[in-house]
N, C-alpha and C. Protein backbone atom coordinates (compact mmCIF):
# COMPACT_ATOMS: atom_id res chain seq x y z
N UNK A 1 117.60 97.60 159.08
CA UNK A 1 117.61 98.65 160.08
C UNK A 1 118.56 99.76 159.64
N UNK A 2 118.44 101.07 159.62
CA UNK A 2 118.95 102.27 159.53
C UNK A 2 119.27 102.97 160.62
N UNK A 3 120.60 103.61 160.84
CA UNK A 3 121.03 104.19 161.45
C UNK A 3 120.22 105.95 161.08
N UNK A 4 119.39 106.38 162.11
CA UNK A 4 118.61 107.98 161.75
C UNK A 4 119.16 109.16 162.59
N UNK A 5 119.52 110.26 162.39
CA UNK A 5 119.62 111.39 162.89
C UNK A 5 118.59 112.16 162.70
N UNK A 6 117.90 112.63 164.11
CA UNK A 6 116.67 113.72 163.87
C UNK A 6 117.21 114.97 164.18
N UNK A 7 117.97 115.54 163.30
CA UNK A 7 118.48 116.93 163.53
C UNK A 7 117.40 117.95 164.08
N UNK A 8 117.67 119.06 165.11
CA UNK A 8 117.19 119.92 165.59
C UNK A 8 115.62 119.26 165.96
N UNK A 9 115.52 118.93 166.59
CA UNK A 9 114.01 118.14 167.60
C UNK A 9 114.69 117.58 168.67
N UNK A 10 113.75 118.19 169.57
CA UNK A 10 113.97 118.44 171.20
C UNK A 10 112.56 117.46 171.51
N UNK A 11 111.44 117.65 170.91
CA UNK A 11 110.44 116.49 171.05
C UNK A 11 110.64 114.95 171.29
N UNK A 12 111.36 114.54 170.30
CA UNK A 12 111.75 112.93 170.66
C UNK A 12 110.40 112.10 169.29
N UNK A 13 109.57 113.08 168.79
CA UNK A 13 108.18 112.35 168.44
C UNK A 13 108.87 111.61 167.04
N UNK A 14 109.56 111.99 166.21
CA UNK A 14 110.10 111.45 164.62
C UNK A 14 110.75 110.84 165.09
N UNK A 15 111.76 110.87 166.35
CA UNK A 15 112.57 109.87 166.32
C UNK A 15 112.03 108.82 167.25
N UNK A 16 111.18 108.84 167.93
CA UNK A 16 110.57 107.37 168.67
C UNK A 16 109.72 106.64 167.15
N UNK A 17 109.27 107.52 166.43
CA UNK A 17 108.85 106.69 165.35
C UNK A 17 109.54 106.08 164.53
N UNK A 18 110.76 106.31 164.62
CA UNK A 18 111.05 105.26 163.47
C UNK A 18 112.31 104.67 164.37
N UNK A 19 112.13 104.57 165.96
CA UNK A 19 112.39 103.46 166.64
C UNK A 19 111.27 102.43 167.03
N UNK A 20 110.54 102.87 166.75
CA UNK A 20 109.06 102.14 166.96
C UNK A 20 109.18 101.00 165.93
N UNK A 21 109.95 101.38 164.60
CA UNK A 21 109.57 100.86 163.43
C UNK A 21 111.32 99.84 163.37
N UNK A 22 111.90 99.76 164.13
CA UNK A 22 112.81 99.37 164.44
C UNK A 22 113.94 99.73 164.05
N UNK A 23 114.37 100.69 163.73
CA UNK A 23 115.80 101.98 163.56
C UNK A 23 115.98 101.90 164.65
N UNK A 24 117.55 102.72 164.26
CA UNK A 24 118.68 103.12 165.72
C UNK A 24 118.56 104.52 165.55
N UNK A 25 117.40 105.35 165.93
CA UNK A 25 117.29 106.32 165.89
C UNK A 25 117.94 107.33 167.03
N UNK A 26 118.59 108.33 166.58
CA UNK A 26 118.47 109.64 167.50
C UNK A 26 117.85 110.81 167.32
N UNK A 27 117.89 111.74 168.39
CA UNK A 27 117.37 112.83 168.01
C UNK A 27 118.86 113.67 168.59
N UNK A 28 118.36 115.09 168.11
CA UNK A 28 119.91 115.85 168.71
C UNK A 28 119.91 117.17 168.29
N UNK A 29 119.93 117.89 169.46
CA UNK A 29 119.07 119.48 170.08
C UNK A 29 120.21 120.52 170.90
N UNK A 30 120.83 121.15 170.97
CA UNK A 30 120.74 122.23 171.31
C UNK A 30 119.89 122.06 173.24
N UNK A 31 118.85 121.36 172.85
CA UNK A 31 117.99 122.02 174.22
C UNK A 31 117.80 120.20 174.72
N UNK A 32 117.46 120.00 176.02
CA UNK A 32 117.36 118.89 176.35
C UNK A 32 116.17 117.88 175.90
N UNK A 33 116.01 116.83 175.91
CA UNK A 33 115.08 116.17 175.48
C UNK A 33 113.53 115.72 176.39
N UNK A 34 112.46 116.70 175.78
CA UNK A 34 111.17 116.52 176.58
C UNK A 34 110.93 115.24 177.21
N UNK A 35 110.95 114.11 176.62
CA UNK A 35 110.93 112.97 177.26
C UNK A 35 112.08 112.41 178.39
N UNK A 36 113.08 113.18 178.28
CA UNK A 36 114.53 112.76 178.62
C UNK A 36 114.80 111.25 178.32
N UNK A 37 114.78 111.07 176.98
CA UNK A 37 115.31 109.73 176.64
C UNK A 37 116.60 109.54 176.53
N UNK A 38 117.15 108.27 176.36
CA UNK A 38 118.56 108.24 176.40
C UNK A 38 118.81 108.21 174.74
N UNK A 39 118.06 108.23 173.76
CA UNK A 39 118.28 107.93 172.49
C UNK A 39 118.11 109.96 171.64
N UNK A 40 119.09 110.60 172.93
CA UNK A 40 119.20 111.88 172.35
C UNK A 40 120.21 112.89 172.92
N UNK A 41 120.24 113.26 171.74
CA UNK A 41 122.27 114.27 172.24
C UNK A 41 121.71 115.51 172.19
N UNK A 42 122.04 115.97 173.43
CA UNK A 42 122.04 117.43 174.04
C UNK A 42 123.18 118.11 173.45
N UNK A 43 122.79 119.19 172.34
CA UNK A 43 124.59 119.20 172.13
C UNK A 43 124.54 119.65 170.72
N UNK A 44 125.65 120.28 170.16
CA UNK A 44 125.34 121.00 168.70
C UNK A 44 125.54 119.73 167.87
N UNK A 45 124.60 120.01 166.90
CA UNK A 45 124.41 118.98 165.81
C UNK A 45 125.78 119.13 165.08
N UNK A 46 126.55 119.88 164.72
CA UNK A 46 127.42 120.01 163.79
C UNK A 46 128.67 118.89 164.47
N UNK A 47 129.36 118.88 166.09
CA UNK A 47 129.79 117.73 166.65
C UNK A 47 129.34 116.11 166.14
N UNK A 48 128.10 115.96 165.66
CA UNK A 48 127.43 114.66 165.64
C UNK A 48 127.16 114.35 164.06
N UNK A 49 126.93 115.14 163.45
CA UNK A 49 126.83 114.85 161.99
C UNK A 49 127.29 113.82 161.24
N UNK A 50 128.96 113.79 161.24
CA UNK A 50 129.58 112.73 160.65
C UNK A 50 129.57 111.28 161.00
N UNK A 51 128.33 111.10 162.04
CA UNK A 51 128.78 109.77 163.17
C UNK A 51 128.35 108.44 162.42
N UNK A 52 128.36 108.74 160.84
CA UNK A 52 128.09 107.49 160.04
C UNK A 52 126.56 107.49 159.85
N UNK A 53 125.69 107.89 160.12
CA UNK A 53 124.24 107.85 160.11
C UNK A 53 123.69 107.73 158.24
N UNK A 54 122.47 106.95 158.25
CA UNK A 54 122.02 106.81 156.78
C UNK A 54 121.16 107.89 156.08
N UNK A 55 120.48 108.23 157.39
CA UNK A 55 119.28 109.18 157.57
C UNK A 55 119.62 110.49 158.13
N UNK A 56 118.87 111.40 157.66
CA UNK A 56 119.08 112.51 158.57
C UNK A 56 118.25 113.29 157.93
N UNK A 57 116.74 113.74 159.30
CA UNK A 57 116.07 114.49 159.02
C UNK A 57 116.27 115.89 159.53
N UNK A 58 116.15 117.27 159.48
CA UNK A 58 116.19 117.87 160.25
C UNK A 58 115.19 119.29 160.24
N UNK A 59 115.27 119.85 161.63
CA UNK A 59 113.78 120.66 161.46
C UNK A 59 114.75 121.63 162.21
N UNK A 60 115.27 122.44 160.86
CA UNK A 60 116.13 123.79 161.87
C UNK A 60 115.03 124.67 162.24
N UNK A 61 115.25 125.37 163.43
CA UNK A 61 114.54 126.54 163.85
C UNK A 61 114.27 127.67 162.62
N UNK A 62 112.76 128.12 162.32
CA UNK A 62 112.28 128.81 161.29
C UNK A 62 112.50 130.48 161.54
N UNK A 63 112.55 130.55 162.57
CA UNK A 63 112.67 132.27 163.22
C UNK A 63 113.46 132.99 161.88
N UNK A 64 114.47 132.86 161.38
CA UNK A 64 115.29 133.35 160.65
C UNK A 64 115.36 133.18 159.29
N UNK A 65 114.45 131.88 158.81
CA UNK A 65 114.29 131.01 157.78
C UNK A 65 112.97 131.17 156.86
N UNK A 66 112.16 131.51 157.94
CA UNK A 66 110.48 131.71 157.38
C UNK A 66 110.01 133.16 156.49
N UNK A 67 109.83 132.88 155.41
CA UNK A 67 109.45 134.04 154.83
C UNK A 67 108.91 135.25 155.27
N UNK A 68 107.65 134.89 155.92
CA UNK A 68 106.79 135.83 156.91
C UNK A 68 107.76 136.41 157.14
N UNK A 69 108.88 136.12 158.05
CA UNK A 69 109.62 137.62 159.03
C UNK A 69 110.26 138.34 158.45
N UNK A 70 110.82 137.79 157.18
CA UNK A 70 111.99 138.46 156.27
C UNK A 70 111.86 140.27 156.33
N UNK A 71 110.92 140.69 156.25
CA UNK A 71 110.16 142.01 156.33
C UNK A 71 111.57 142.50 157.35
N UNK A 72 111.53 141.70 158.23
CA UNK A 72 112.00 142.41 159.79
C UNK A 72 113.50 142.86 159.14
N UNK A 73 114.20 141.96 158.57
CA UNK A 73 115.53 141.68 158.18
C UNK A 73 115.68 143.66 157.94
N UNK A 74 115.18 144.59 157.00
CA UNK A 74 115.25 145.62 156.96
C UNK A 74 114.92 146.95 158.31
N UNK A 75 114.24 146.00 159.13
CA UNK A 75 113.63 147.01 160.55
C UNK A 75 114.54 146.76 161.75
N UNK A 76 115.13 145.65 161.93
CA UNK A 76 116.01 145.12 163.10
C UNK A 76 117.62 145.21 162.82
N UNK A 77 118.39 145.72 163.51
CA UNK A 77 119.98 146.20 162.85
C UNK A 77 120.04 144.59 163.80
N UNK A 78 120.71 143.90 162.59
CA UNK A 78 121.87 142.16 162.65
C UNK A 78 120.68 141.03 162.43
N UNK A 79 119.61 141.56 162.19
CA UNK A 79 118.89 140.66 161.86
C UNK A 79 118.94 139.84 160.14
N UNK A 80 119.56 140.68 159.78
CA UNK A 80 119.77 139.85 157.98
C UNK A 80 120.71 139.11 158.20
N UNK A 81 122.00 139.62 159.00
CA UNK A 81 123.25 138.53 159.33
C UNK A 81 122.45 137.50 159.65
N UNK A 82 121.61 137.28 161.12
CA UNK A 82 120.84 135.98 161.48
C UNK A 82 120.42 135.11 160.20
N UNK A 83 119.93 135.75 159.76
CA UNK A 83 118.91 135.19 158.10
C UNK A 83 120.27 134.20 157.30
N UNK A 84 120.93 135.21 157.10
CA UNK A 84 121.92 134.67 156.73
C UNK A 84 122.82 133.28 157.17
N UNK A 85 123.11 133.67 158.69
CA UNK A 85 123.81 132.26 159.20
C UNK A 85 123.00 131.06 159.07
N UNK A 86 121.62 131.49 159.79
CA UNK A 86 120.70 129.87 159.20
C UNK A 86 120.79 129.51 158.02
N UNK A 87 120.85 130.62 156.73
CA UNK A 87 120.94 130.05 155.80
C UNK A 87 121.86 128.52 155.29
N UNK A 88 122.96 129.13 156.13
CA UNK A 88 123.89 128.27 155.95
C UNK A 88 124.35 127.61 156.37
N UNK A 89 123.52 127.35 157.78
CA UNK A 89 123.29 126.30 158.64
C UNK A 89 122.51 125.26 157.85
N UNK A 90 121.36 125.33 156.82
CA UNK A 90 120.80 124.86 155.99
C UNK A 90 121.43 124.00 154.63
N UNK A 91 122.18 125.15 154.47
CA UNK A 91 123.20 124.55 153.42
C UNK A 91 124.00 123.62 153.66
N UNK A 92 124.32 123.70 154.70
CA UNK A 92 125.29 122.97 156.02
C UNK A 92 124.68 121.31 156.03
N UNK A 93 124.10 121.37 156.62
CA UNK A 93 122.98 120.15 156.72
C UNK A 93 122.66 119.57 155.27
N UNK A 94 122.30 120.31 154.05
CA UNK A 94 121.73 119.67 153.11
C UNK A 94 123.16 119.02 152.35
N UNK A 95 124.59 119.73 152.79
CA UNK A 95 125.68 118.92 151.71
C UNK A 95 126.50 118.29 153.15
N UNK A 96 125.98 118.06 154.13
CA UNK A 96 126.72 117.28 155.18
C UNK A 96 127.22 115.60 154.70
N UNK A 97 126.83 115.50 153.58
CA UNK A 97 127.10 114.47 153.80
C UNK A 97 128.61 114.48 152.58
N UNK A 98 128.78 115.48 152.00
CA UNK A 98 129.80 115.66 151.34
C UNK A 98 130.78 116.71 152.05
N UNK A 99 130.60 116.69 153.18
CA UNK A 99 132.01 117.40 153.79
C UNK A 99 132.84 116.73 154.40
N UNK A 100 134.08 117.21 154.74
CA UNK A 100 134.88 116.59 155.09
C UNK A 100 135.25 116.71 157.09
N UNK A 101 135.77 116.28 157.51
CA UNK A 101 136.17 116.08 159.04
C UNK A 101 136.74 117.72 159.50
N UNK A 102 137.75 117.94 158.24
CA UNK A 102 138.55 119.03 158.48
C UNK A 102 137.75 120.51 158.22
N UNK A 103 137.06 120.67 157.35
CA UNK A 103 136.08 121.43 156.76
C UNK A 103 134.91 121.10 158.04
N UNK A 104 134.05 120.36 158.32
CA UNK A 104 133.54 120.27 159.71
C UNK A 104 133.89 121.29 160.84
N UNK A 105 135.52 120.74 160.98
CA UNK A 105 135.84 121.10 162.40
C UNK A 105 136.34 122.97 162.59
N UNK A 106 136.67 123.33 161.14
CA UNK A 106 136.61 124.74 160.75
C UNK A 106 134.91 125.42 161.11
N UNK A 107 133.65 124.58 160.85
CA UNK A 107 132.52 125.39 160.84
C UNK A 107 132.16 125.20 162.43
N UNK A 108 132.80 124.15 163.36
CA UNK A 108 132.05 124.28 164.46
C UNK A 108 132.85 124.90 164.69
N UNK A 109 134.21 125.62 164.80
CA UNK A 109 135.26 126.47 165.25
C UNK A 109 134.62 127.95 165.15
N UNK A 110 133.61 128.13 164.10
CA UNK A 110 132.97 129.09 163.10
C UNK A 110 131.50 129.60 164.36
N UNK A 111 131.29 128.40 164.78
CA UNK A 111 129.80 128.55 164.65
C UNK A 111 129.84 128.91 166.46
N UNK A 112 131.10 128.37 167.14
CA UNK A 112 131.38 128.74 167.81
C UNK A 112 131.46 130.28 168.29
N UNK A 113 132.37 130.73 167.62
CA UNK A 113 132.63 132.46 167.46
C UNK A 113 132.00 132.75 167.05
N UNK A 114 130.67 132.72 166.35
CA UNK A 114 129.71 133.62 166.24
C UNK A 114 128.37 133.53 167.55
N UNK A 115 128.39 132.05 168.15
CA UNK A 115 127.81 131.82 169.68
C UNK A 115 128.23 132.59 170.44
N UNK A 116 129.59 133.06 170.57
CA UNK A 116 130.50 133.56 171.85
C UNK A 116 129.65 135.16 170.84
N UNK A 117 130.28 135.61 170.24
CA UNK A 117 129.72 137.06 169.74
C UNK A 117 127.86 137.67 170.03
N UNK A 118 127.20 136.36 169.70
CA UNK A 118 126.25 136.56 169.88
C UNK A 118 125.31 136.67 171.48
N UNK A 119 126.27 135.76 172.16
CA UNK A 119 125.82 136.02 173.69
C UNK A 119 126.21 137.40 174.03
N UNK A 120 127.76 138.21 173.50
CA UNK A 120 128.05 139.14 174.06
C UNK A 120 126.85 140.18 173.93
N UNK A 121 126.54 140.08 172.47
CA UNK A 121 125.67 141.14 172.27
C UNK A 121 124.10 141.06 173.23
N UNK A 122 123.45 139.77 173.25
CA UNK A 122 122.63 139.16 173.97
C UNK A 122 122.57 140.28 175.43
N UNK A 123 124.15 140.06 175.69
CA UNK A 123 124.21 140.54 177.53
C UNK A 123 123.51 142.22 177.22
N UNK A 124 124.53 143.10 176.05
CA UNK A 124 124.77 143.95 176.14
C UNK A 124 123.20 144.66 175.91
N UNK A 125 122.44 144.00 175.14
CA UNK A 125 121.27 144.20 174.86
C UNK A 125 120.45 144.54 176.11
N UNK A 126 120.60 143.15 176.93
CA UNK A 126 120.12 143.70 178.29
C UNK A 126 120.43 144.41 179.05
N UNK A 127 122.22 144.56 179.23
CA UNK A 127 121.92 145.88 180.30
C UNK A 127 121.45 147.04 179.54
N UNK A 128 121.47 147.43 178.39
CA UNK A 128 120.98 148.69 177.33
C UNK A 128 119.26 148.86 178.28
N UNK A 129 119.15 147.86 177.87
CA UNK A 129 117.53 148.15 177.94
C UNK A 129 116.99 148.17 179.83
N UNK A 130 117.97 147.67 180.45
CA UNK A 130 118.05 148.07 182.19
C UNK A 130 118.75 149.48 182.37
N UNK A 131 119.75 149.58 181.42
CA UNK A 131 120.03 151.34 181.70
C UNK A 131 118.95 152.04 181.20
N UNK A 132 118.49 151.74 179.90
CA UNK A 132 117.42 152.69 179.04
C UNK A 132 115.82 153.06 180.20
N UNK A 133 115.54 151.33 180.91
CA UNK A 133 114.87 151.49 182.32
C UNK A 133 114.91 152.79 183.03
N UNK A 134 115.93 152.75 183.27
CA UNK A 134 116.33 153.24 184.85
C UNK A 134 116.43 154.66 184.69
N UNK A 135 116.87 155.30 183.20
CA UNK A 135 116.99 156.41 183.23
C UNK A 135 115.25 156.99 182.71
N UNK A 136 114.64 156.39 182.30
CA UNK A 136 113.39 156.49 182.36
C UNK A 136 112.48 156.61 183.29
N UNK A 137 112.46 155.70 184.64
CA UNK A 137 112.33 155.88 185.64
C UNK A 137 112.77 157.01 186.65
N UNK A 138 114.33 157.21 186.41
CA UNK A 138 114.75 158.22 186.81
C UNK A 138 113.91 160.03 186.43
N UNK A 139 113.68 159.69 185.29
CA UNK A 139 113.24 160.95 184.42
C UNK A 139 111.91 160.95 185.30
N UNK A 140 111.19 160.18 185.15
CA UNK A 140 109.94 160.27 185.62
C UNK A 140 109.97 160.67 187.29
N UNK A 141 110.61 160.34 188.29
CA UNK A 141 111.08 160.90 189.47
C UNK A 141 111.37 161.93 189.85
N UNK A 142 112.72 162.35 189.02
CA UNK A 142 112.70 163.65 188.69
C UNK A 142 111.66 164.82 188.72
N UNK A 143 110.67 164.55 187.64
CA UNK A 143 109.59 165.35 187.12
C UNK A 143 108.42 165.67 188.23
N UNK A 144 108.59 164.41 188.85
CA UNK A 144 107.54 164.06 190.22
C UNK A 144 108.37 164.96 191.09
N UNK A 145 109.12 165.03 191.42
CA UNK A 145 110.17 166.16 192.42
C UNK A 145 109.54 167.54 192.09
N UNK A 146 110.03 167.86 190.46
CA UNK A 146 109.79 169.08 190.20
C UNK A 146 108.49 169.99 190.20
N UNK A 147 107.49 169.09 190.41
CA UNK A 147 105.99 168.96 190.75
C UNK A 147 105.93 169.75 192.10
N UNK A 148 106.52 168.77 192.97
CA UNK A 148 106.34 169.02 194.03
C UNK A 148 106.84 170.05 195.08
């Protein structure tokens, strides 16, 4: 029996299979688990990594990763940074098993502050585009006034 980590899967489907097959499988997501099984951590993978596991598959999110979009990386301002951090979220995962506790606890410290940065911008995005609204709306009101 093997101890498995199903990095980034919110499904539960790889990792009921190779509990099916009799592993101590998990899965472990970011987002909660479709089945809501108990054999899955809600919660950043980078916390769980070191937990001794033999296995570890993982299916990072492609948005940033997939060739197809790369195009965008030049049309979207912070979109190559994105490209970038998965990258090395990738890299991350593929030498996890040669890092250390201390080196770990530096990248979730890391991955952290760029979460907190990235929600800010997230917010700011939206009110932009509720002001960009409103003064649009406004304009158009306006014009309807001046009509009239």
């Amino acid at each position: 029996m093997m101890k498995v980590l199903v990095a980034c899967e919110f499904s539960g489907i790889v990792r009921d299979a190779f509990r099916a097959r009799g592993h101590d499988a998990w899965s472990c997501d970011l987002l909660p688990c479709e089945s809501n099984s108990e054999f899955h951590i809600e919660g950043n993978i980078l916390e769980h990594i070191n937990a001794g596991y033999g296995l570890m598959i993982a299916h990072p999110p492609c948005t940033y990763l997939a060739v197809s979009g790369l195009h965008w990386n030049q049309r979207i301002p912070g979109r190559k940074q994105k490209t970038e951090q998965a990258i090395e979220f990738v890299k991350f995962l593929f030498m996890s098993d040669k890092i250390s506790d201390k080196e770990l606890a530096t990248l979730i410290d890391d991955a952290e502050a760029r979460g907190a940065q990235a929600e800010r911008e997230r917010c700011i995005n939206i009110v932009t585009a509720i002001f960009t609204k409103w003064l649009t709306l406004k304009s158009q009101i306006d014009l309807q006034e001046d009509e009239s």
